[in-house]
PDB file of N, CA and C in Angstrom:
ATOM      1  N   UNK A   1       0.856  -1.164   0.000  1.00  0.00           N
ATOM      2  CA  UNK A   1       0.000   0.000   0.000  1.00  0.00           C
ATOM      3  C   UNK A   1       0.903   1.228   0.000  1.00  0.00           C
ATOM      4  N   UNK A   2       0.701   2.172  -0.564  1.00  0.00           N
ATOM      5  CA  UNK A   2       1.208   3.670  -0.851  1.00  0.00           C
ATOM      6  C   UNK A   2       0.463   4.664  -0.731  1.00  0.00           C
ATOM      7  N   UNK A   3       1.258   5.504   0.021  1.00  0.00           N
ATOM      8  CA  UNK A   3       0.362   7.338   0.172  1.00  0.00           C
ATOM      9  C   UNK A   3       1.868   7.786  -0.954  1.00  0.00           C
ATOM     10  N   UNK A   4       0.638   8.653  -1.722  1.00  0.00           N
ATOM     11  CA  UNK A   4       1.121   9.392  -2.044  1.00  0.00           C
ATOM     12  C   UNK A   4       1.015  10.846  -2.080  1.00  0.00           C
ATOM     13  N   UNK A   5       2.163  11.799  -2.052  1.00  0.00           N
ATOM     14  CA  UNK A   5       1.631  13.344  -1.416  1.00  0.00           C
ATOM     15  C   UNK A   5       2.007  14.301  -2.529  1.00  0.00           C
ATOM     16  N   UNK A   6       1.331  14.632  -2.860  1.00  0.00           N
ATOM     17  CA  UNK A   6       1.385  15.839  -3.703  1.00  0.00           C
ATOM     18  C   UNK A   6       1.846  17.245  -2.998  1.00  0.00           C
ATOM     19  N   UNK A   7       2.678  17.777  -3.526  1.00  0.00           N
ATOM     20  CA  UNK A   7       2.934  19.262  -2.836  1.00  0.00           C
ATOM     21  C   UNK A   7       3.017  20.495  -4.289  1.00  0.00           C
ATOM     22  N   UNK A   8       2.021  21.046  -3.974  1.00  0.00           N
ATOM     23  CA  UNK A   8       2.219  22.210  -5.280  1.00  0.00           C
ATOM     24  C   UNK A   8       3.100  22.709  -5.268  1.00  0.00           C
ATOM     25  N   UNK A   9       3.382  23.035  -6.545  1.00  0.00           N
ATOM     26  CA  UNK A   9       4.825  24.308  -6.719  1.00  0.00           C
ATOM     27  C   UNK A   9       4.664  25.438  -7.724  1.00  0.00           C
ATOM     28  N   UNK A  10       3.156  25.103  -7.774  1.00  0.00           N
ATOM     29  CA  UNK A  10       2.871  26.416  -8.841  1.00  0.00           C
ATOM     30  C   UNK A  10       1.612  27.597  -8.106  1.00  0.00           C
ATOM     31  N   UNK A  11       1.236  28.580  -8.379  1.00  0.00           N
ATOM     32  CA  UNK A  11       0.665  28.995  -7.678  1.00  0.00           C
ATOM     33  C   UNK A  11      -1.498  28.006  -8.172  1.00  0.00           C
ATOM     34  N   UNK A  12      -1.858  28.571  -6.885  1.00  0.00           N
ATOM     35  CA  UNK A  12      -3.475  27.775  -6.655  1.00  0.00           C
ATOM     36  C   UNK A  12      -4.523  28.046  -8.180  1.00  0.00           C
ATOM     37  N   UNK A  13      -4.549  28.635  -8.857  1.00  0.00           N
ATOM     38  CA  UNK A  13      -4.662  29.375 -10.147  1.00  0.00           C
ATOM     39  C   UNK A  13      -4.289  28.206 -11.186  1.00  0.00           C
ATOM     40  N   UNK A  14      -3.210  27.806 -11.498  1.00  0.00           N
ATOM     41  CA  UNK A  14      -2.430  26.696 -12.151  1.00  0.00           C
ATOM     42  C   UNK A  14      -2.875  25.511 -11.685  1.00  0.00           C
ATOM     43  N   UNK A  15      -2.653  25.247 -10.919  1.00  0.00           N
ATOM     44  CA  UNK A  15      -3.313  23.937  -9.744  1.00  0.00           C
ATOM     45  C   UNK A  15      -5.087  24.157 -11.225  1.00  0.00           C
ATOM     46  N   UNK A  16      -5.895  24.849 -10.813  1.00  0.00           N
ATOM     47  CA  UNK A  16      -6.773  24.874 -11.509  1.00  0.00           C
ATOM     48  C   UNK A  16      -7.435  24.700 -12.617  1.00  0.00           C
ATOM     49  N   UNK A  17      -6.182  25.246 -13.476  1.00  0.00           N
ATOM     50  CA  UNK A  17      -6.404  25.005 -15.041  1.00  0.00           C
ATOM     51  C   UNK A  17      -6.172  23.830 -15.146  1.00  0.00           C
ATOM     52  N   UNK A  18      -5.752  22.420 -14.027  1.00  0.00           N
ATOM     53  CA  UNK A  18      -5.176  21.491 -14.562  1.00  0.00           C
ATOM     54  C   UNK A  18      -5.878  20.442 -13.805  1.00  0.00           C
ATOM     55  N   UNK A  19      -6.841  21.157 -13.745  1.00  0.00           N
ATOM     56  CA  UNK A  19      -7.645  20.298 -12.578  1.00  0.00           C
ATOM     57  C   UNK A  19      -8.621  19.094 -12.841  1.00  0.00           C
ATOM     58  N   UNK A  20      -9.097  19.641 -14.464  1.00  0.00           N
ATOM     59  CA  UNK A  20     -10.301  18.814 -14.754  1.00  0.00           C
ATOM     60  C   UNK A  20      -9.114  17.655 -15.427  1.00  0.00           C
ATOM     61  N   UNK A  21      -7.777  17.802 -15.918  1.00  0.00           N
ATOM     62  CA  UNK A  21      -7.400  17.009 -16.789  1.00  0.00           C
ATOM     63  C   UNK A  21      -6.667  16.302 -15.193  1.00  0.00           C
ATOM     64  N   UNK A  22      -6.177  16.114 -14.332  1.00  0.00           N
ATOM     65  CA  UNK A  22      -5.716  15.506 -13.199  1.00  0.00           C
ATOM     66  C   UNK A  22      -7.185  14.536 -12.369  1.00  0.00           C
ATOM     67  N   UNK A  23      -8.034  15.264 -12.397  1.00  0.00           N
ATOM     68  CA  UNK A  23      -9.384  14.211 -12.227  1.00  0.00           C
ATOM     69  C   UNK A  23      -9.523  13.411 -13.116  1.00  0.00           C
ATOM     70  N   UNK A  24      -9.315  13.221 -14.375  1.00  0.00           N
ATOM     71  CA  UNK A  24      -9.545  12.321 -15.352  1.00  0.00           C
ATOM     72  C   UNK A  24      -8.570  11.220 -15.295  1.00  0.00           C
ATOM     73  N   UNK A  25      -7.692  11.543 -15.274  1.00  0.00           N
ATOM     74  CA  UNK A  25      -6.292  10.614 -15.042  1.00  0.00           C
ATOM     75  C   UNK A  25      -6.607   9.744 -13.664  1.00  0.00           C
ATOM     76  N   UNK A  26      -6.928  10.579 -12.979  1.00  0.00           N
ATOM     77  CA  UNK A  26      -7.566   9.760 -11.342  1.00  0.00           C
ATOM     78  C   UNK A  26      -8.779   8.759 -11.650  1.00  0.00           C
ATOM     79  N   UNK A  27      -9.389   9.243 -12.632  1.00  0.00           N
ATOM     80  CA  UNK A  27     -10.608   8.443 -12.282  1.00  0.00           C
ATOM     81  C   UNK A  27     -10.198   7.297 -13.492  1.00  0.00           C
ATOM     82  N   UNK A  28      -9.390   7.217 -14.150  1.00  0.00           N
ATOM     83  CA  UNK A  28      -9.164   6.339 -14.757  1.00  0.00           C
ATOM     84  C   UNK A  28      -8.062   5.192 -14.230  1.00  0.00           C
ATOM     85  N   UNK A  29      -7.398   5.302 -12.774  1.00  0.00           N
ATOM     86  CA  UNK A  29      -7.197   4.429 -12.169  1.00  0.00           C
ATOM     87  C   UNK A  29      -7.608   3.782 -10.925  1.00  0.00           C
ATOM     88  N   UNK A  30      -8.772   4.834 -10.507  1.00  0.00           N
ATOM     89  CA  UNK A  30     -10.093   4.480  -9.846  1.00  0.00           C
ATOM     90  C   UNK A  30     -10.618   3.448 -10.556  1.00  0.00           C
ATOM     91  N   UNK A  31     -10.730   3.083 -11.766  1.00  0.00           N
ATOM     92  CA  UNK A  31     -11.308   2.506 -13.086  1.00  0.00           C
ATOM     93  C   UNK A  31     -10.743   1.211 -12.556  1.00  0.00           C
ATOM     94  N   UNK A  32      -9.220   0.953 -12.832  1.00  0.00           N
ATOM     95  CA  UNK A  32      -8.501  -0.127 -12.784  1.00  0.00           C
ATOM     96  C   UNK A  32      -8.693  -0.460 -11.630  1.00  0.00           C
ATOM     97  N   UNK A  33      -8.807  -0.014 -10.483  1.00  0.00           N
ATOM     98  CA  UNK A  33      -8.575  -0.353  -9.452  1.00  0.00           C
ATOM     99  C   UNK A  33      -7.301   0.148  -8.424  1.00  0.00           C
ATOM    100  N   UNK A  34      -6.781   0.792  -9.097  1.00  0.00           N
ATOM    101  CA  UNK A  34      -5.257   1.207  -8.592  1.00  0.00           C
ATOM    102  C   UNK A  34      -5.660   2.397  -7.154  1.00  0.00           C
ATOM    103  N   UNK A  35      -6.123   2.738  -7.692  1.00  0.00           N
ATOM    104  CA  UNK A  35      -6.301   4.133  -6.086  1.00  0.00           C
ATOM    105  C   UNK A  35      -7.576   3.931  -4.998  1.00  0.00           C
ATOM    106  N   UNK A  36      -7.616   4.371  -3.900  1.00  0.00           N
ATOM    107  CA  UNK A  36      -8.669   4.214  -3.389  1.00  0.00           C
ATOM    108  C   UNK A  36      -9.384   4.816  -2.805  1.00  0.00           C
ATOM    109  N   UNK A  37      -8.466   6.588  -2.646  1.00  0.00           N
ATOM    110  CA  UNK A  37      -9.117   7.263  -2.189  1.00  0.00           C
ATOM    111  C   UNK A  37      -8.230   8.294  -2.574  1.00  0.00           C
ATOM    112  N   UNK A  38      -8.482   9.646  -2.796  1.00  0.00           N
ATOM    113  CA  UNK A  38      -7.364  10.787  -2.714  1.00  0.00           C
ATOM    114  C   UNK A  38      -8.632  11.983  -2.441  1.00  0.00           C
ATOM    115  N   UNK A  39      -7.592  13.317  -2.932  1.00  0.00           N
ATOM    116  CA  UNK A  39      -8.179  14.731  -2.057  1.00  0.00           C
ATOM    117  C   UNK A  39      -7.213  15.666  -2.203  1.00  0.00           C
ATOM    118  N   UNK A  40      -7.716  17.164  -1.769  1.00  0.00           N
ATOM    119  CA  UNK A  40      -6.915  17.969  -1.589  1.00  0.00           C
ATOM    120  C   UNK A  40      -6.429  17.866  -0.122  1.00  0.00           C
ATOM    121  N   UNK A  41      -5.381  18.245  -0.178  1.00  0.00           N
ATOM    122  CA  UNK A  41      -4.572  18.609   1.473  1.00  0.00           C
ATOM    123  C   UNK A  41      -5.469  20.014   1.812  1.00  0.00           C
ATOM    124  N   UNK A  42      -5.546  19.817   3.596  1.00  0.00           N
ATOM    125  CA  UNK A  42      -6.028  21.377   4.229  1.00  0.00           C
ATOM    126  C   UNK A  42      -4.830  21.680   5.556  1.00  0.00           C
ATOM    127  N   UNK A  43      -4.298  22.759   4.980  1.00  0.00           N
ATOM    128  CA  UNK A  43      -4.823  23.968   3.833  1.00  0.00           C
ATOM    129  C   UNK A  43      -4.350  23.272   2.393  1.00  0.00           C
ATOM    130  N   UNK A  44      -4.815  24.098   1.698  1.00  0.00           N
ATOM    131  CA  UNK A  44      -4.789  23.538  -0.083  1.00  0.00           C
ATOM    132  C   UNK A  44      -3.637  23.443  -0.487  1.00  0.00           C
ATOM    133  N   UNK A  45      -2.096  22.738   0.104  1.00  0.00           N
ATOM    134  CA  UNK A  45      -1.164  22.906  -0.700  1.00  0.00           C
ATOM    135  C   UNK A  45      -0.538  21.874  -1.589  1.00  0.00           C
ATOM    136  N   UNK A  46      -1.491  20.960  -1.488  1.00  0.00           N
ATOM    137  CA  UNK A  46      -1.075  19.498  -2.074  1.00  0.00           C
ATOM    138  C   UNK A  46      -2.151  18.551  -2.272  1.00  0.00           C
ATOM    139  N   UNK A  47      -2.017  17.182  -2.758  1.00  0.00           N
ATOM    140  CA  UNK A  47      -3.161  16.142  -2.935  1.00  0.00           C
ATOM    141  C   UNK A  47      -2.761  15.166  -1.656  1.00  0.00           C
ATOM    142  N   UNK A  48      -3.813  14.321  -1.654  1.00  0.00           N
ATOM    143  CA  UNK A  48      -3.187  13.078  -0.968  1.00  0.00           C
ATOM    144  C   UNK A  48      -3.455  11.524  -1.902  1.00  0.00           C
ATOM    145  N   UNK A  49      -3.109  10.691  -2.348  1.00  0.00           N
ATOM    146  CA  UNK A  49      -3.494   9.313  -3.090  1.00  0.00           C
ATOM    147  C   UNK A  49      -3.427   8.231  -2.341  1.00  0.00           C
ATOM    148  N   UNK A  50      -4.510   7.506  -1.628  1.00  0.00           N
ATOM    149  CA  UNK A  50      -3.739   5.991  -1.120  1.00  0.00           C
ATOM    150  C   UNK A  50      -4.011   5.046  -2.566  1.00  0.00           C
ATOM    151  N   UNK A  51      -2.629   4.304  -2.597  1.00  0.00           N
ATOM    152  CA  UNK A  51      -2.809   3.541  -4.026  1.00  0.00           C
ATOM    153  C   UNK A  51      -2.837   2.323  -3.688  1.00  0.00           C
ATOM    154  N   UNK A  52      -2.769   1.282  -4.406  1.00  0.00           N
ATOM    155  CA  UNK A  52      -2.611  -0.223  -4.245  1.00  0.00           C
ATOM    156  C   UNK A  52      -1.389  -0.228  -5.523  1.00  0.00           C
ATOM    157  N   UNK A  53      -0.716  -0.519  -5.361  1.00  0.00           N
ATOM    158  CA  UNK A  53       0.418  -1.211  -6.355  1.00  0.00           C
ATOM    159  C   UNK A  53       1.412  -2.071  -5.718  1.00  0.00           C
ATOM    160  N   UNK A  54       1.981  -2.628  -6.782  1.00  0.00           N
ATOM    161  CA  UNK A  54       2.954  -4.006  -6.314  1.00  0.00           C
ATOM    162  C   UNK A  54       4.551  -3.311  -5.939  1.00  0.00           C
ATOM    163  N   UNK A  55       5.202  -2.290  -6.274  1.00  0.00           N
ATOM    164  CA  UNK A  55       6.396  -2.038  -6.050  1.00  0.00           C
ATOM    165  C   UNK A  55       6.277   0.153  -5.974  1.00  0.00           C
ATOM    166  N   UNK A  56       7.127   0.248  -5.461  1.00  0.00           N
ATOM    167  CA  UNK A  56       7.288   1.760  -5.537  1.00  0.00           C
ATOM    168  C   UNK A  56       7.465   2.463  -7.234  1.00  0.00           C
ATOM    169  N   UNK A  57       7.905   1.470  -8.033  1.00  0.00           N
ATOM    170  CA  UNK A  57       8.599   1.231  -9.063  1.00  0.00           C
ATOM    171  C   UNK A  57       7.123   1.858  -9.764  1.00  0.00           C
ATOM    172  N   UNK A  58       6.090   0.870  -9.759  1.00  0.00           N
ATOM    173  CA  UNK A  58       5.024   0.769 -10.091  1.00  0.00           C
ATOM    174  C   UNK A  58       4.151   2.168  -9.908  1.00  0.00           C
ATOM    175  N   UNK A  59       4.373   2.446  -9.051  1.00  0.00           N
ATOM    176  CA  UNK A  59       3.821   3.861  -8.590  1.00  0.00           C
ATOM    177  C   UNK A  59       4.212   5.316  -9.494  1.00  0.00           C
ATOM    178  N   UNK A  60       5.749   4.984  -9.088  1.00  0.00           N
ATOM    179  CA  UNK A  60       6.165   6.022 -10.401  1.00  0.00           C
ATOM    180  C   UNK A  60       5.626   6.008 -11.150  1.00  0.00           C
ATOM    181  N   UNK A  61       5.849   4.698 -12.373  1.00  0.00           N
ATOM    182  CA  UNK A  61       4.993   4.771 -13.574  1.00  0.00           C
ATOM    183  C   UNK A  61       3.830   5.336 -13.491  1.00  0.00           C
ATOM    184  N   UNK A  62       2.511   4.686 -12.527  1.00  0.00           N
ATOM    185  CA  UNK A  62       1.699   5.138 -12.455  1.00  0.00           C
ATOM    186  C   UNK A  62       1.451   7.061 -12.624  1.00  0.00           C
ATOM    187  N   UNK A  63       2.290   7.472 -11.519  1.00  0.00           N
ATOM    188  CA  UNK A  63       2.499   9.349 -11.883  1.00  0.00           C
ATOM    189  C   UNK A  63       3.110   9.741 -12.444  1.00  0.00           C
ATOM    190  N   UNK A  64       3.878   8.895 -13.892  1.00  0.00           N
ATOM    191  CA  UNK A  64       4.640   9.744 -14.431  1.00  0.00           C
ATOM    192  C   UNK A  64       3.437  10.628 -15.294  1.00  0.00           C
ATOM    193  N   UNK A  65       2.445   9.904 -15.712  1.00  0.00           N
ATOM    194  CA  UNK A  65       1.641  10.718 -16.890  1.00  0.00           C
ATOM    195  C   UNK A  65       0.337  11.575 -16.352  1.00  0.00           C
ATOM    196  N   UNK A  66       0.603  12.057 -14.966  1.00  0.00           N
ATOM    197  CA  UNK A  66      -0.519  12.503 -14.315  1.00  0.00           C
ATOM    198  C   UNK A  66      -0.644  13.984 -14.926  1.00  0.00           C
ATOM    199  N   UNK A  67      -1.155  14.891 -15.726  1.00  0.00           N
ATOM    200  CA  UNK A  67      -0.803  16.068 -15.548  1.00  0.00           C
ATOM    201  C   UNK A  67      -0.653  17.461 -15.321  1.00  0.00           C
ATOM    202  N   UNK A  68      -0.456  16.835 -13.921  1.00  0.00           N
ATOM    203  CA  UNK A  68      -0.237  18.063 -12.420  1.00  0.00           C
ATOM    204  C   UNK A  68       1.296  17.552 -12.695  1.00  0.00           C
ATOM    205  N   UNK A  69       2.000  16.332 -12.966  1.00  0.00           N
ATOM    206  CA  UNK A  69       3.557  15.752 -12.939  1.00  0.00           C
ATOM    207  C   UNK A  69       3.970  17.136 -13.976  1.00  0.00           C
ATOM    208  N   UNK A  70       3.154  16.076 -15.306  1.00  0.00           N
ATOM    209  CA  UNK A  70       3.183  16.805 -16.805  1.00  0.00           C
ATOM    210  C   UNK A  70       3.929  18.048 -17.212  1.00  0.00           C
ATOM    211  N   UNK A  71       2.828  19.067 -16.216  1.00  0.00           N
ATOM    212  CA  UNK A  71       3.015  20.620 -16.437  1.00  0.00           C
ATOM    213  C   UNK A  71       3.287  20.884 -15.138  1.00  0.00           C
ATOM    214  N   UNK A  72       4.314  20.387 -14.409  1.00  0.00           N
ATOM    215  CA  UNK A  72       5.293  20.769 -13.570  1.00  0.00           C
ATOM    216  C   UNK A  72       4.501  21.355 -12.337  1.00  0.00           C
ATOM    217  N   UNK A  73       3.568  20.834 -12.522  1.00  0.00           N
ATOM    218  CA  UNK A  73       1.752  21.409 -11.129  1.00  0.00           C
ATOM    219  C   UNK A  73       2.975  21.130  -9.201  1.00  0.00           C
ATOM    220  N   UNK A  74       2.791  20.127  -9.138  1.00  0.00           N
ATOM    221  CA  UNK A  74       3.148  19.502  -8.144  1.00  0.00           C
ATOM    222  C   UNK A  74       4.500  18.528  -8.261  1.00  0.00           C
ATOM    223  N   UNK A  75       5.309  18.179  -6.707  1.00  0.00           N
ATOM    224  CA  UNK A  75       5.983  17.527  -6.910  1.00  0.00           C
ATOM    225  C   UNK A  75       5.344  16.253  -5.946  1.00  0.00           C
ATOM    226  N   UNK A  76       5.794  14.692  -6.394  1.00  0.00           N
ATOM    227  CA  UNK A  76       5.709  14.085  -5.342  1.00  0.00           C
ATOM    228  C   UNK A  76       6.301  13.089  -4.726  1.00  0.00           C
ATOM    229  N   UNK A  77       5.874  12.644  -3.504  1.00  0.00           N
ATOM    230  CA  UNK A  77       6.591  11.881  -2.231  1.00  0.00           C
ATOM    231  C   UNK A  77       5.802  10.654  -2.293  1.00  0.00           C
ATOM    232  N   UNK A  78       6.230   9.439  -2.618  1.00  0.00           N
ATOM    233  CA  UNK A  78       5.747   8.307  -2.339  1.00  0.00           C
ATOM    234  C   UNK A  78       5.943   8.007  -1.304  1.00  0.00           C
ATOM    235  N   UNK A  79       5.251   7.475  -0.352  1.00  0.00           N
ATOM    236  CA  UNK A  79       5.407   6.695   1.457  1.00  0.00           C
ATOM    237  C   UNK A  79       4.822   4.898   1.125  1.00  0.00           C
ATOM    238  N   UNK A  80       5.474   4.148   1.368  1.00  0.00           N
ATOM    239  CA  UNK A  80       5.083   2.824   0.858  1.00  0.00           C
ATOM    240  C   UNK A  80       4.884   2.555   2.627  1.00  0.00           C
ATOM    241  N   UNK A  81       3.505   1.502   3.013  1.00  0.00           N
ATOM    242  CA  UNK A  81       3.360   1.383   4.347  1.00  0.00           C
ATOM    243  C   UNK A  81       2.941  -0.253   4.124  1.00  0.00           C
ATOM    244  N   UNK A  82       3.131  -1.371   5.183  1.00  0.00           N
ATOM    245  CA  UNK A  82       2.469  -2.104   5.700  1.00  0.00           C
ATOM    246  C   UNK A  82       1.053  -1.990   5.842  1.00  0.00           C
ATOM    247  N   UNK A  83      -0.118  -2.244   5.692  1.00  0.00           N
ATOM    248  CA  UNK A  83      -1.268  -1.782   6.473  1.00  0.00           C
ATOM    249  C   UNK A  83      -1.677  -3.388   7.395  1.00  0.00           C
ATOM    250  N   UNK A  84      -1.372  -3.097   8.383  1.00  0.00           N
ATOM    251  CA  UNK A  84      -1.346  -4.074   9.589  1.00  0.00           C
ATOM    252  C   UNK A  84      -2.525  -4.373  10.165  1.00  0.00           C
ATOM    253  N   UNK A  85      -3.475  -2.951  10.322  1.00  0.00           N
ATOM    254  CA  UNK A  85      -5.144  -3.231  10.940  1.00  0.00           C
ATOM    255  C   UNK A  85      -5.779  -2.376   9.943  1.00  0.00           C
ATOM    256  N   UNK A  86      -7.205  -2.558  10.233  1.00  0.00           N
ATOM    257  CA  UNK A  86      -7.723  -1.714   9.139  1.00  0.00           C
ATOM    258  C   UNK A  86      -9.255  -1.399   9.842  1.00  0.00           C
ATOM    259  N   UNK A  87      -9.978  -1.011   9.277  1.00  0.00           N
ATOM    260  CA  UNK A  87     -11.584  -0.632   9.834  1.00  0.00           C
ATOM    261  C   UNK A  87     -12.020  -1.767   9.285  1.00  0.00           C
ATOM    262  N   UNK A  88     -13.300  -2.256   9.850  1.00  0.00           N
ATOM    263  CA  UNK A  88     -14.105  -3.556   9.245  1.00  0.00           C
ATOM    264  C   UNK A  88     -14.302  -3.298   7.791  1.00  0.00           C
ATOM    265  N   UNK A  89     -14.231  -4.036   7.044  1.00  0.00           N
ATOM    266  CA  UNK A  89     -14.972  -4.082   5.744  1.00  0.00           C
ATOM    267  C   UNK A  89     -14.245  -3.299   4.869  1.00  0.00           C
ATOM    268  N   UNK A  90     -12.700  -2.621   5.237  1.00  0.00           N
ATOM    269  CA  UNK A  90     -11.919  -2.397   4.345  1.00  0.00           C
ATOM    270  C   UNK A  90     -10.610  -3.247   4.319  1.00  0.00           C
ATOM    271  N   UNK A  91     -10.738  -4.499   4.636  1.00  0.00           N
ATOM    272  CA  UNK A  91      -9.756  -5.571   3.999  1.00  0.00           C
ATOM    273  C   UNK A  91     -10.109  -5.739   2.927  1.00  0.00           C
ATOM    274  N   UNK A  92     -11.272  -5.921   2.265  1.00  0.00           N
ATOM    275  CA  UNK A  92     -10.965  -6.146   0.433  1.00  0.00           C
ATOM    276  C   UNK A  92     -10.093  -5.205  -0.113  1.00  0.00           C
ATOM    277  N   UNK A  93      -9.846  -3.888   0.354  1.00  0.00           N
ATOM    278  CA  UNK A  93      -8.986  -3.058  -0.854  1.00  0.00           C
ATOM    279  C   UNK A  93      -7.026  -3.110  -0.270  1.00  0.00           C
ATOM    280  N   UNK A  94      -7.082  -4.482   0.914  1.00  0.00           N
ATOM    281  CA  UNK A  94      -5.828  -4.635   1.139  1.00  0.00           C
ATOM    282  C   UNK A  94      -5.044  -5.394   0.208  1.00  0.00           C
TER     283      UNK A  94
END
């Protein structure tokens, strides 16, 4: 399992124009199955992604073609975790 963190580096304006094409890209690995939840950070300076993938490796790929990556929107931090306990009824997306 992976968080991944988005941190903007462009101003909130930019973030915007790139917004509807960064939801699309999301929801098309919502599609596959790859993500399971994401969001903006509060305050607004970044995203958050929990993903499912097999290697960190995998992840990259996954964000290389996101594009908030693309057009230089955000940078990001992969965190790869164990998930050890969970809430009832979210072991299927372990």
């Amino acid at each position: 399992m992976f968080i991944v963190l988005l941190t903007y580096k462009k101003p909130l304006e930019e973030v915007m124009a790139h917004l509807d094409a960064h939801c699309a890209w999301l929801d098309g690995h919502y599609a596959a199955g790859r993500f399971l939840c994401s969001g903006p950070r509060v305050p607004r300076t970044g995203g958050v992604i929990l993903c499912r993938a097999e290697s960190r490796e995998e992840v990259e790929a996954l964000t290389a073609d996101d594009p908030f990556r693309l057009h230089g929107i955000a940078d990001y931090t992969v965190v790869e975790f164990q998930a050890t306990h969970s809430a009832p009824g979210f072991e299927a997306f372990l």
